[in-house]
Each structure stands twice: as structure tokens, then as C-alpha cells.
N, C-alpha and C. Protein backbone atom coordinates (compact mmCIF):
# COMPACT_ATOMS: atom_id res chain seq x y z
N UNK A 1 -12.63 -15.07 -12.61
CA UNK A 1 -12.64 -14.21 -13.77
C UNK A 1 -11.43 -13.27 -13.70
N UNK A 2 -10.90 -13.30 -14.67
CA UNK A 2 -9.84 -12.11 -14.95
C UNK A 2 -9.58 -11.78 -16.30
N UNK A 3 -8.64 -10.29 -16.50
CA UNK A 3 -9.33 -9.66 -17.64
C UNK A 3 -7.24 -9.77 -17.96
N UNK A 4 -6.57 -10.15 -17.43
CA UNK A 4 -5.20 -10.11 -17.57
C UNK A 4 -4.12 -11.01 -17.14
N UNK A 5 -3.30 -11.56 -16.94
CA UNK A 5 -2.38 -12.30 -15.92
C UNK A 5 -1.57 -11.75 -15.34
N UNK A 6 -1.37 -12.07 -13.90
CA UNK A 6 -0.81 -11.85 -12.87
C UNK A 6 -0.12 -12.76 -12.28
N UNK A 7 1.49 -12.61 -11.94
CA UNK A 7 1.85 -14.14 -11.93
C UNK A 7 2.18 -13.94 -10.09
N UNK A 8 2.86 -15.39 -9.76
CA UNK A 8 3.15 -14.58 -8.44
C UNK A 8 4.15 -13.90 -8.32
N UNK A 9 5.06 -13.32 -8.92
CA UNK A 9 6.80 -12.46 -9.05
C UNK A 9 5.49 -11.50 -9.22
N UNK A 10 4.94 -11.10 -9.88
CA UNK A 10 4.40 -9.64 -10.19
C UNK A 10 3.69 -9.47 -8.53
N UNK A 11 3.33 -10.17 -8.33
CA UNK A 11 2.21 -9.54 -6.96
C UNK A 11 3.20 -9.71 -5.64
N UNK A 12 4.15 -10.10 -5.62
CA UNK A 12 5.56 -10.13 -4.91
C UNK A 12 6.28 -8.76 -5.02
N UNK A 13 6.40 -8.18 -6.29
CA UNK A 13 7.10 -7.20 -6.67
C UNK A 13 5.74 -5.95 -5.91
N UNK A 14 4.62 -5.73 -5.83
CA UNK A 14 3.48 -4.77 -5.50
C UNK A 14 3.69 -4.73 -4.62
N UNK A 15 3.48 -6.55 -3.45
CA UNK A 15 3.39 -6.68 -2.46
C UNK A 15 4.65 -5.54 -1.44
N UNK A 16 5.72 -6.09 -2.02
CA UNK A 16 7.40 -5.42 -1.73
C UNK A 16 7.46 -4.19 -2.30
N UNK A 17 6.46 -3.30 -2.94
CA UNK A 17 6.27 -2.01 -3.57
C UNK A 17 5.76 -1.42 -1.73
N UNK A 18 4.79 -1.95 -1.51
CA UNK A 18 3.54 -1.39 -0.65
C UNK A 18 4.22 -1.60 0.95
N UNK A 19 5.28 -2.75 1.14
CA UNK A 19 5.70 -3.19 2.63
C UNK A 19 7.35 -2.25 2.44
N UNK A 20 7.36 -1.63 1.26
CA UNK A 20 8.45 -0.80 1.51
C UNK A 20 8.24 0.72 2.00
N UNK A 21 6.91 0.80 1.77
CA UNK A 21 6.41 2.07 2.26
C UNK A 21 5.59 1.74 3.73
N UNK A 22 4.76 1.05 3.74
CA UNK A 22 4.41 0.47 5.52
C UNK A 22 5.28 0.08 6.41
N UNK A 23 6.35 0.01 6.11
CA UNK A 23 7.22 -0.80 7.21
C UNK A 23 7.69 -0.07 8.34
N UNK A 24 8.07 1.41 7.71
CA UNK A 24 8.51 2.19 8.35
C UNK A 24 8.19 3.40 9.24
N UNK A 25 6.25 3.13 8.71
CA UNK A 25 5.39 3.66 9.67
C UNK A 25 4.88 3.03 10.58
N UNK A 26 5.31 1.64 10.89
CA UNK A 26 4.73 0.92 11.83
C UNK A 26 5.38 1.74 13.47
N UNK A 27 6.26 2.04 13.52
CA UNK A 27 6.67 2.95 14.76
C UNK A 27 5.72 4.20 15.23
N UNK A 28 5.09 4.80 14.05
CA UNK A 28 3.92 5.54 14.35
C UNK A 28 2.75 4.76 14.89
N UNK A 29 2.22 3.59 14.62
CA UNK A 29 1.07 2.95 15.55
C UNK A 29 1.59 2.60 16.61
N UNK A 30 2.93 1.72 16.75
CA UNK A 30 3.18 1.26 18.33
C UNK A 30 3.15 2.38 19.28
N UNK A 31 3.47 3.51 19.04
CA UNK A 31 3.60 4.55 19.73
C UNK A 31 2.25 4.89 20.19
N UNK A 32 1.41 4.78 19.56
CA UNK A 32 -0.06 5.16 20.04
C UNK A 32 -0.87 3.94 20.59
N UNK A 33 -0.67 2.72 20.15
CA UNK A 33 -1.29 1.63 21.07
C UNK A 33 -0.31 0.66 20.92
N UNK A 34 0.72 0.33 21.69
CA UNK A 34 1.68 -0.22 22.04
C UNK A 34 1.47 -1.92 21.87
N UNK A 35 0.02 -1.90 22.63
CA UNK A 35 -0.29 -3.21 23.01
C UNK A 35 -1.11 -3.77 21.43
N UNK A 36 -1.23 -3.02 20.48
CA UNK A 36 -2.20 -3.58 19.57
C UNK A 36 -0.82 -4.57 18.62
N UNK A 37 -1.24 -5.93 17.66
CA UNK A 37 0.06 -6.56 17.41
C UNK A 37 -0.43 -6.70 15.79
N UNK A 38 -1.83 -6.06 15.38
CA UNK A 38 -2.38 -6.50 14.24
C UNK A 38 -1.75 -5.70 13.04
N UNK A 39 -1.01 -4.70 13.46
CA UNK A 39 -0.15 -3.89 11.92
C UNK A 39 1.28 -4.48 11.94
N UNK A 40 1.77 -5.06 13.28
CA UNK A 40 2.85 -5.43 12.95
C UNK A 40 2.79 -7.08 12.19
N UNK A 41 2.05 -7.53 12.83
CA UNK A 41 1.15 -9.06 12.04
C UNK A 41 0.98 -8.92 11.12
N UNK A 42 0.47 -7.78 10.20
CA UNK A 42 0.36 -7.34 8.84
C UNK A 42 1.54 -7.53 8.07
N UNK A 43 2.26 -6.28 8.65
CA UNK A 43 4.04 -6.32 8.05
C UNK A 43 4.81 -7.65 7.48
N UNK A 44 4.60 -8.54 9.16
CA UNK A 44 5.46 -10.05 8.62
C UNK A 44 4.58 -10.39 7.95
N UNK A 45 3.18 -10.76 7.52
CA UNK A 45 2.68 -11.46 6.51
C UNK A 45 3.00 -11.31 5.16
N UNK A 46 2.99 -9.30 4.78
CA UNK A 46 3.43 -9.28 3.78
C UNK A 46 4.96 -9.58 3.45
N UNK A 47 5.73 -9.86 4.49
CA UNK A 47 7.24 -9.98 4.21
C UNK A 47 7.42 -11.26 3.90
N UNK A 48 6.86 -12.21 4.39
CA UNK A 48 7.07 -13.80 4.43
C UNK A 48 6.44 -13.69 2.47
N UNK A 49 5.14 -13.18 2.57
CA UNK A 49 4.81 -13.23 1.07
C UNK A 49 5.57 -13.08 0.47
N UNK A 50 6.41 -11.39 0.54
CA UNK A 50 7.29 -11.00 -0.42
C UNK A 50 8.74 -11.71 -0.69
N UNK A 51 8.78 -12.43 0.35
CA UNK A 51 10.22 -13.78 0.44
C UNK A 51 10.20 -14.60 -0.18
N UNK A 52 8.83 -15.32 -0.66
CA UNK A 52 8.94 -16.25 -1.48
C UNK A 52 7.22 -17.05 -0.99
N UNK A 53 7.09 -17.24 0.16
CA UNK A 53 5.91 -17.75 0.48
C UNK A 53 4.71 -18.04 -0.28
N UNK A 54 3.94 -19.04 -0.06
CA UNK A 54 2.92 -18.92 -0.81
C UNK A 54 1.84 -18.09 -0.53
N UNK A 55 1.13 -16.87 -1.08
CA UNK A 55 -0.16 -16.37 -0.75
C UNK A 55 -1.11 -17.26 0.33
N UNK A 56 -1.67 -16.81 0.95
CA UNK A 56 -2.70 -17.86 1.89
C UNK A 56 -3.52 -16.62 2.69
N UNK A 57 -4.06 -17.84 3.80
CA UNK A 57 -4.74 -16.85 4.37
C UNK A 57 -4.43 -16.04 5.22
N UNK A 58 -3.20 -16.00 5.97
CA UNK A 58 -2.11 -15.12 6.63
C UNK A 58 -2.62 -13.85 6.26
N UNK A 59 -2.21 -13.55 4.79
CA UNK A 59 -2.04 -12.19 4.50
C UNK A 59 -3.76 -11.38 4.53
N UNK A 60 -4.79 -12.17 4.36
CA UNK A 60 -5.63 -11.91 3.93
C UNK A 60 -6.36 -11.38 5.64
N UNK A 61 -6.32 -12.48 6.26
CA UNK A 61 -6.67 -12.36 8.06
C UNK A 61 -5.46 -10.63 8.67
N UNK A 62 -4.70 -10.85 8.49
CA UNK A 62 -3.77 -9.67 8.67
C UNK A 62 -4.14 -8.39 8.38
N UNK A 63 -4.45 -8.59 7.15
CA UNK A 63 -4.94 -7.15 6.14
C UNK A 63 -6.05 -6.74 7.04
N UNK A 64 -6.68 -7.65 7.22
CA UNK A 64 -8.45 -7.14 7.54
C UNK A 64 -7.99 -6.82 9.08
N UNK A 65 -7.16 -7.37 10.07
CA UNK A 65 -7.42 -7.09 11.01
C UNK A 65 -6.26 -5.65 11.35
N UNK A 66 -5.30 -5.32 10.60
CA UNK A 66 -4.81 -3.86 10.63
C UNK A 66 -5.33 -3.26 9.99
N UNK A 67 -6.66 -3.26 9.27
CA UNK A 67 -7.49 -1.89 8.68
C UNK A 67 -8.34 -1.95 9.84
N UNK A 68 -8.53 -3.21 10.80
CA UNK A 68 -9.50 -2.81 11.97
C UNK A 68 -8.82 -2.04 13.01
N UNK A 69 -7.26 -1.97 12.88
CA UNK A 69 -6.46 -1.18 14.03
C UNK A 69 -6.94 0.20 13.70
N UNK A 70 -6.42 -0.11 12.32
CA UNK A 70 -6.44 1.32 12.45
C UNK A 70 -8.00 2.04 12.18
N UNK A 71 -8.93 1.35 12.36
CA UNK A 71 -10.46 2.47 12.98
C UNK A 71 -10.55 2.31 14.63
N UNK A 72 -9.37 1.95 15.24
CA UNK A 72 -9.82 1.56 16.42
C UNK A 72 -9.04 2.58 17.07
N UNK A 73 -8.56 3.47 16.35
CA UNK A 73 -6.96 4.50 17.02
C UNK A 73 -7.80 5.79 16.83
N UNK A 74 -7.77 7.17 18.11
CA UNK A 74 -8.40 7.86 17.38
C UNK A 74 -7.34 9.06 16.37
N UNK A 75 -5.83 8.44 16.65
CA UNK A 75 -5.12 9.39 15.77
C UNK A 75 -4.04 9.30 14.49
N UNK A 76 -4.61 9.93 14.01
CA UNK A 76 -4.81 9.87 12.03
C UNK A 76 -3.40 9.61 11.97
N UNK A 77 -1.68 9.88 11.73
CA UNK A 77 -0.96 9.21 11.16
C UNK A 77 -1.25 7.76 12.15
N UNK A 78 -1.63 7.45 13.65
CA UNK A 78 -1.48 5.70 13.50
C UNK A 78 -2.65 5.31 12.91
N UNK A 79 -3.96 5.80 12.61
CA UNK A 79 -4.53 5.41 11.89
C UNK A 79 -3.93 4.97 10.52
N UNK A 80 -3.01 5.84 9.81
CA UNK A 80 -2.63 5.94 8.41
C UNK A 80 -1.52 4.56 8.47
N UNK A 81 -1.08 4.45 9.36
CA UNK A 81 0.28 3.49 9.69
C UNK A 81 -0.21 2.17 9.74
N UNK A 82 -1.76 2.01 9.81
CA UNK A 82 -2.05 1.01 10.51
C UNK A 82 -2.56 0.52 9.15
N UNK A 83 -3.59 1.30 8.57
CA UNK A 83 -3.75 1.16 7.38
C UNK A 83 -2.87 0.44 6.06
N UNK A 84 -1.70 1.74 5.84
CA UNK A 84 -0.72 1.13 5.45
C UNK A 84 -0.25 -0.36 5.45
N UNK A 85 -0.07 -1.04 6.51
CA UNK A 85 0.10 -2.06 7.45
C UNK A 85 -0.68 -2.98 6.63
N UNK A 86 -2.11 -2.97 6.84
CA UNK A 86 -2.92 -4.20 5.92
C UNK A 86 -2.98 -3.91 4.37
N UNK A 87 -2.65 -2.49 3.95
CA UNK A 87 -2.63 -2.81 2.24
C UNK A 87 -1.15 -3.65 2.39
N UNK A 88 -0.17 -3.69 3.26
CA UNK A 88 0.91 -4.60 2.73
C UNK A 88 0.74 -5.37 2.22
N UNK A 89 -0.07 -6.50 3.46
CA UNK A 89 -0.85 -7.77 3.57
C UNK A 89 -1.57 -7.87 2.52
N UNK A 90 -2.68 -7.08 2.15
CA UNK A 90 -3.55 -7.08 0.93
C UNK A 90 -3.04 -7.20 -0.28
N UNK A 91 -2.03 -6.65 -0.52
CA UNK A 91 -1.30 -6.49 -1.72
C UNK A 91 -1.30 -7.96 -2.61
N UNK A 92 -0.61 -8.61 -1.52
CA UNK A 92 -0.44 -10.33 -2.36
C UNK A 92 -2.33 -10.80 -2.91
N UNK A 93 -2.97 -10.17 -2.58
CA UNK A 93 -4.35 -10.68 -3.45
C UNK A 93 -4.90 -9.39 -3.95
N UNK A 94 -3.80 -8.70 -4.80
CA UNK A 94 -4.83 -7.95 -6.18
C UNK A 94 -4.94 -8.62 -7.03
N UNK A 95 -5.99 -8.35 -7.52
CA UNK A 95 -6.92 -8.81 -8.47
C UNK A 95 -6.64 -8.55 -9.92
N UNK A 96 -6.35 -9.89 -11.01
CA UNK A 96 -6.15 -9.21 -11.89
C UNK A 96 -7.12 -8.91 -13.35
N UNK A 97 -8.25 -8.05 -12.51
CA UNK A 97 -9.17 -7.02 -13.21
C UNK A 97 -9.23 -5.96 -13.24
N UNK A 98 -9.54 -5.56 -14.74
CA UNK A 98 -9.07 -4.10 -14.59
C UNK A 98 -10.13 -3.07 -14.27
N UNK A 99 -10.03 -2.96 -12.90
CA UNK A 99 -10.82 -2.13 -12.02
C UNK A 99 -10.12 -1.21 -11.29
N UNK A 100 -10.64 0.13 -11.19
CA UNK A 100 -9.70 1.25 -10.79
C UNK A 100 -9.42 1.10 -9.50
N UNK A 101 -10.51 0.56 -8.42
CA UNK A 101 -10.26 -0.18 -7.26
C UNK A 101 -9.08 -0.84 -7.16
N UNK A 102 -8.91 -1.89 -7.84
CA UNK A 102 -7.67 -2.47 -7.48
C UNK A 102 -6.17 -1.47 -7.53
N UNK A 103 -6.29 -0.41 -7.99
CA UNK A 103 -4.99 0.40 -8.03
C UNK A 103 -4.44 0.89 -6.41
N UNK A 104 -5.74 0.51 -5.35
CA UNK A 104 -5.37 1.07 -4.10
C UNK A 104 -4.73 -0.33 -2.97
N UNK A 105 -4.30 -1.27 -3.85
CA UNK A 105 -3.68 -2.62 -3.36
C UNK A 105 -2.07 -1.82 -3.90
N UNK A 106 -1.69 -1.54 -4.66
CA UNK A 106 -0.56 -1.07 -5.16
C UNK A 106 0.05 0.13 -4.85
N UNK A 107 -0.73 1.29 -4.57
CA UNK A 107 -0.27 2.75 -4.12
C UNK A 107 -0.74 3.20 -3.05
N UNK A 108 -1.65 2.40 -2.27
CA UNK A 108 -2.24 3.30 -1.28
C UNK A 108 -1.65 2.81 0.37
N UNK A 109 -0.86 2.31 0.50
CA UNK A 109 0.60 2.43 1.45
C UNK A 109 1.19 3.43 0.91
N UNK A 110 1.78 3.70 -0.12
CA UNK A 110 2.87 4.84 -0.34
C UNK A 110 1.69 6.32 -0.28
N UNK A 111 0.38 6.17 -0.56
CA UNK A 111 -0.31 7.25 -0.16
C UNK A 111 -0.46 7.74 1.90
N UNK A 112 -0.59 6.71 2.02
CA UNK A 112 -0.52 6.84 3.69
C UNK A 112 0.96 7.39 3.75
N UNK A 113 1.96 6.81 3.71
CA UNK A 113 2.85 7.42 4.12
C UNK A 113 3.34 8.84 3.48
N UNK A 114 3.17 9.32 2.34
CA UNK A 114 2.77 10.97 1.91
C UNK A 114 2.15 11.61 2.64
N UNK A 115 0.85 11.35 3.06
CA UNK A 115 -0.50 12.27 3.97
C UNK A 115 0.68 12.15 5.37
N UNK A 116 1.38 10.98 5.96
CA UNK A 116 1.99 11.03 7.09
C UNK A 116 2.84 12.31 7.11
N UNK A 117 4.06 12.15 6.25
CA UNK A 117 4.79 13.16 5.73
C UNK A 117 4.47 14.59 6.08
N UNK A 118 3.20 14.42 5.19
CA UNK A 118 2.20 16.01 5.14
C UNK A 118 2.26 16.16 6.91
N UNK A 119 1.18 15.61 7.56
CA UNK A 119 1.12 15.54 8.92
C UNK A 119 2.06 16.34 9.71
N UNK A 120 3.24 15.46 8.67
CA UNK A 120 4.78 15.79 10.18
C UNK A 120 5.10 17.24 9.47
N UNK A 121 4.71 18.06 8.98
CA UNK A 121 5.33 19.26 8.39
C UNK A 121 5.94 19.10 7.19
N UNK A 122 6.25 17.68 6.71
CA UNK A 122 6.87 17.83 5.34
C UNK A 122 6.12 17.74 3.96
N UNK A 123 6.82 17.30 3.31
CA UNK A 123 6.23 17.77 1.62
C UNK A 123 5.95 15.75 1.34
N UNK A 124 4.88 15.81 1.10
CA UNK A 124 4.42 14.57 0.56
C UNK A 124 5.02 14.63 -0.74
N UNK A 125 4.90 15.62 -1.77
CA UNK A 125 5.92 14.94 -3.01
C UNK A 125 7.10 14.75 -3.12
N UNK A 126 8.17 15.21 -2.09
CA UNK A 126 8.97 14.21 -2.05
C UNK A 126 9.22 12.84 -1.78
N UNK A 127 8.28 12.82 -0.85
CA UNK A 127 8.04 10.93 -0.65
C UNK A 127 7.51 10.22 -1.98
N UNK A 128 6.73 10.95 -2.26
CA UNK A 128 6.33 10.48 -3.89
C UNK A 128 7.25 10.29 -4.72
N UNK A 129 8.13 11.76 -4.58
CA UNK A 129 8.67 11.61 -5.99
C UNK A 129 10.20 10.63 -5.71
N UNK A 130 10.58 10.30 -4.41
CA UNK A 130 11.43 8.82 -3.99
C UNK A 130 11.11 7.68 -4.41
N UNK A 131 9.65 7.51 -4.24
CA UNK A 131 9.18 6.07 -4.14
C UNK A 131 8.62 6.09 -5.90
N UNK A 132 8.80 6.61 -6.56
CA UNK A 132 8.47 7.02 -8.26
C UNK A 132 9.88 6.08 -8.32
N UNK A 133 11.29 6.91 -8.07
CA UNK A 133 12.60 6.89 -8.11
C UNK A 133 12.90 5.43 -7.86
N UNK A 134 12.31 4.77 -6.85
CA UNK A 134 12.58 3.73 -6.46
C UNK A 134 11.57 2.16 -7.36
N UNK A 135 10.90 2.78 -7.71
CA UNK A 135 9.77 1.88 -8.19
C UNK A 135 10.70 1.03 -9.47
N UNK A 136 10.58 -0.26 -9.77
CA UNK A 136 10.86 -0.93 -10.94
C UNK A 136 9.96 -0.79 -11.94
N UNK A 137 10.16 -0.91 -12.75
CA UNK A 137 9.86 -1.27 -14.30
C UNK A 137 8.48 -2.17 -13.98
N UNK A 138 9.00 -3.38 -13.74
CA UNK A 138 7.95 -4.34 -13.04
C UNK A 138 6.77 -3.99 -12.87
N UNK A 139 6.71 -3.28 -11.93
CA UNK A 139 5.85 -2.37 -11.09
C UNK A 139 4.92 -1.49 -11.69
N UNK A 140 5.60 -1.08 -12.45
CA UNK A 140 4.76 -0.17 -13.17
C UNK A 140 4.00 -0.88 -14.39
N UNK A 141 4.65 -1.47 -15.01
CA UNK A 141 3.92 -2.39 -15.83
C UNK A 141 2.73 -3.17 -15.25
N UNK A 142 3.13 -3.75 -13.94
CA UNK A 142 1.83 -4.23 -13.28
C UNK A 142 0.78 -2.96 -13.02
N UNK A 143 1.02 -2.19 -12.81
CA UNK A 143 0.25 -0.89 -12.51
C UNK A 143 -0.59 -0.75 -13.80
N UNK A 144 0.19 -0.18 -15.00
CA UNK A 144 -0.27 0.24 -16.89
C UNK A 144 -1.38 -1.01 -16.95
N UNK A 145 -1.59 -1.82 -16.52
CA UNK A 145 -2.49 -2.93 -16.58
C UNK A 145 -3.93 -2.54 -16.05
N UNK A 146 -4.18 -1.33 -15.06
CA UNK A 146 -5.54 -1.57 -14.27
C UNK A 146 -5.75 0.38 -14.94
N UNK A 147 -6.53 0.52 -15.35
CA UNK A 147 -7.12 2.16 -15.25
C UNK A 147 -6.67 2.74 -13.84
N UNK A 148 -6.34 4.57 -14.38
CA UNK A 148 -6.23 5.08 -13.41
C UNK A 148 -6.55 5.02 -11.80
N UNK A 149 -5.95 5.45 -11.01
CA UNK A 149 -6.28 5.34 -9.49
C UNK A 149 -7.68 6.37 -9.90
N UNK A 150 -8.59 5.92 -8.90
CA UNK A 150 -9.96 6.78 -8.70
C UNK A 150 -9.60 8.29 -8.18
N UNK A 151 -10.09 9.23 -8.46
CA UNK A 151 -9.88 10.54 -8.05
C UNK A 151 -10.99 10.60 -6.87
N UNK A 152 -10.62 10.56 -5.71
CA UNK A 152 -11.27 10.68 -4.21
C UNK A 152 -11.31 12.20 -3.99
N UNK A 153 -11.73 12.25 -2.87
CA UNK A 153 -12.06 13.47 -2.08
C UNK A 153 -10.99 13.64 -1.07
N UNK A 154 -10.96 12.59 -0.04
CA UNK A 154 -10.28 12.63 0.79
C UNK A 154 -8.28 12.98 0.62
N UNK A 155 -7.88 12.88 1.58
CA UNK A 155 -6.25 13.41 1.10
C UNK A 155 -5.59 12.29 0.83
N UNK A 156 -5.97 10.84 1.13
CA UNK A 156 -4.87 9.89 0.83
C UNK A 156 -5.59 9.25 -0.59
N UNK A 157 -6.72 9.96 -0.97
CA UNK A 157 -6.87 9.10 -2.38
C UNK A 157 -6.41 10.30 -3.62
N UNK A 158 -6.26 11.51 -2.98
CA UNK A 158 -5.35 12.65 -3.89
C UNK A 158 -4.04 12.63 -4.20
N UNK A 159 -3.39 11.81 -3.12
CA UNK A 159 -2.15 11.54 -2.85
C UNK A 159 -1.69 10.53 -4.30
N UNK A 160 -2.55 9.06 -3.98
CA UNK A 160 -2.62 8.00 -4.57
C UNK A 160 -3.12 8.53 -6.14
N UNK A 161 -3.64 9.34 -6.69
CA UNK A 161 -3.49 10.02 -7.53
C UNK A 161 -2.76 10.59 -8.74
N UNK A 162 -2.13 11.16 -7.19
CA UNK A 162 -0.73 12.09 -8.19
C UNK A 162 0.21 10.62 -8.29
N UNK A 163 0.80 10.20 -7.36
CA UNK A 163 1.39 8.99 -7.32
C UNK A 163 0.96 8.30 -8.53
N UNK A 164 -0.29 7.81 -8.88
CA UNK A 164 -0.56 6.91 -10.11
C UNK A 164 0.31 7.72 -11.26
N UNK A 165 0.00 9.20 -11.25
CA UNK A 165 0.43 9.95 -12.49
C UNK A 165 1.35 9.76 -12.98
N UNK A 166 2.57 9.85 -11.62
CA UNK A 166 4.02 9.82 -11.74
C UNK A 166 4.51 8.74 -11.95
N UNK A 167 4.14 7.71 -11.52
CA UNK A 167 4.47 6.42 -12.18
C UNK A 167 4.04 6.23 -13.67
N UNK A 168 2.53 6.51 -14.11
CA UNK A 168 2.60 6.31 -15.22
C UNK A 168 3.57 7.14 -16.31
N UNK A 169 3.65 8.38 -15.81
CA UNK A 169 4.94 9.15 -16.38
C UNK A 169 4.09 9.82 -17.67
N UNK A 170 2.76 9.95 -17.70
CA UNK A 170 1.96 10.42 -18.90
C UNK A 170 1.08 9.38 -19.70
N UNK A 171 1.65 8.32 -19.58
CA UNK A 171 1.30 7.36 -20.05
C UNK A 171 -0.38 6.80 -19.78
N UNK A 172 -1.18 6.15 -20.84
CA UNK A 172 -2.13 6.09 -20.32
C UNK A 172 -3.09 4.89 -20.99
């Protein structure tokens, strides 16, 4: 069932939205469990995806097993890094229904790495307002497709939030 089309260039373009913001927190998990290989396993899955590859079960086994890194860490940016890590992976299978859920396959890597930001002393809306800067057209259009990101409690679904906002640019 689906309520829209999604081709594979569009979920390539999310996928490469989400592994442009995880990639570079993966140095925050090795640092805390050196020996764990399941966020960096994440990373290449979503990269091989975003290269051209076909979706499979790579990305899907990956995803699930760096959201298990990261409950297995007890500290919050490698938790967030690790996280990050399997929405890469996840990314290549959003769904194209328009469910507010699915908006956290698309922004909620660039939310981890904001809350990281925050963490290290800096300003999460600048990371936001980069990765706004950096975002395609594409992207956002795939985004204008699903209802707002859910308004959470926690700090990385506030993040993912404002992030939805700024991409949509008002738009709604």
C-alpha cells in the first residue's frame, strides 16, 4: 500500500541526505566501543545504496543492528552516532505513506548530529541551518510529501522538528 510514489533516485537522494549527516559521527562511537563494527556496517550499507546499489537486505540488517549499538553504549553522543548510523541504512526503505513517522527516516540523522553539536558546547542551529543550506530541492520535495515531523518530548525529536520547519521553509 502506498499513498504516493517514491522512486529509487528519490530514496537515494534521503538515503545521501541522512549518510551525510551520520558519517561523520561515526568517530564518536568508535571512540567509545572501538570493537563494536555495527554503525560502521550501517554507514557502508547506506553508501553502497546511495552509489547506485540495489535496496536489499544489507541496509535493513545494518539499520537494526546500529540502533542495537547504540542501546548497548551507556554514552549519549555514541549512543546518538550510532543511531544516526542505522537511520542511514534505514533511509533506503521509507515508506511511501504519508505518515508522520516516516519523516524520522529523512531528518533524524541530521537530528542526532544537532543534539551531538548541543552536547559538544555548540549551537545545534547551526548544524541545522547548514544542512537546510545544503539540502536539494529533491529532498525536500520528497519530504512536502509526508505530514509534519511528530512534535516529541525528547531533544532529538525537537531538533527533527525545527529541522522539518526549515526545510519546509513555511510551507505546509
Amino acid at each position: 500500500m502506498s499513498d504516493f510514489e517514491l522512486t529509487a533516485a528519490e530514496l537515494r537522494i534521503v538515503a545521501g541526505f541522512a549518510l551525510s549527516s551520520a558519517e561523520p559521527l561515526l568517530p564518536s562511537f568508535e571512540a567509545v566501543a572501538p570493537d563494536d563494527p555495527r554503525p560502521r556496517a550501517a554507514i557502508e550499507a547506506a553508501r553502497v545504496f546511495v552509489e547506485g546499489a540495489d535496496r536489499s537486505r544489507l541496509q535493513r540488517v545494518t539499520a537494526t543492528e546500529a540502533h542495537r549499538a547504540a542501546r548497548d553504549v551507556d554514552d549519549e553522543v555514541a549512543a546518538l552516532a550510532a543511531r544516526a548510523a542505522g537511520d542511514a541504512a534505514a533511509a533506503a526503505y521509507l515508506h511511501p505513506i504519508a505518515r508522520a513517522s516516516q519523516v524520522g527516516h529523512v531528518l533524524r540523522a541530521t537530528a542526532c548530529a544537532a543534539r551531538i553539536a548541543e552536547l559538544r558546547d555548540h549551537t545545534a542551529h547551526a548544524l541545522l541551518t547548514e544542512s537546510v543550506e545544503g539540502a536539494s530541492p529533491e529532498l525536500v520535495d520528497v519530504l512536502l510529501r509526508y505530514p509534519r515531523a511528530p512534535r516529541g518530548r525528547d531533544r532529538v525529536a525537537q531538533l527533527m522538528s525545527e529541522l522539518d520547519d526549515m526545510l519546509r521553509g513555511g510551507a505546509s
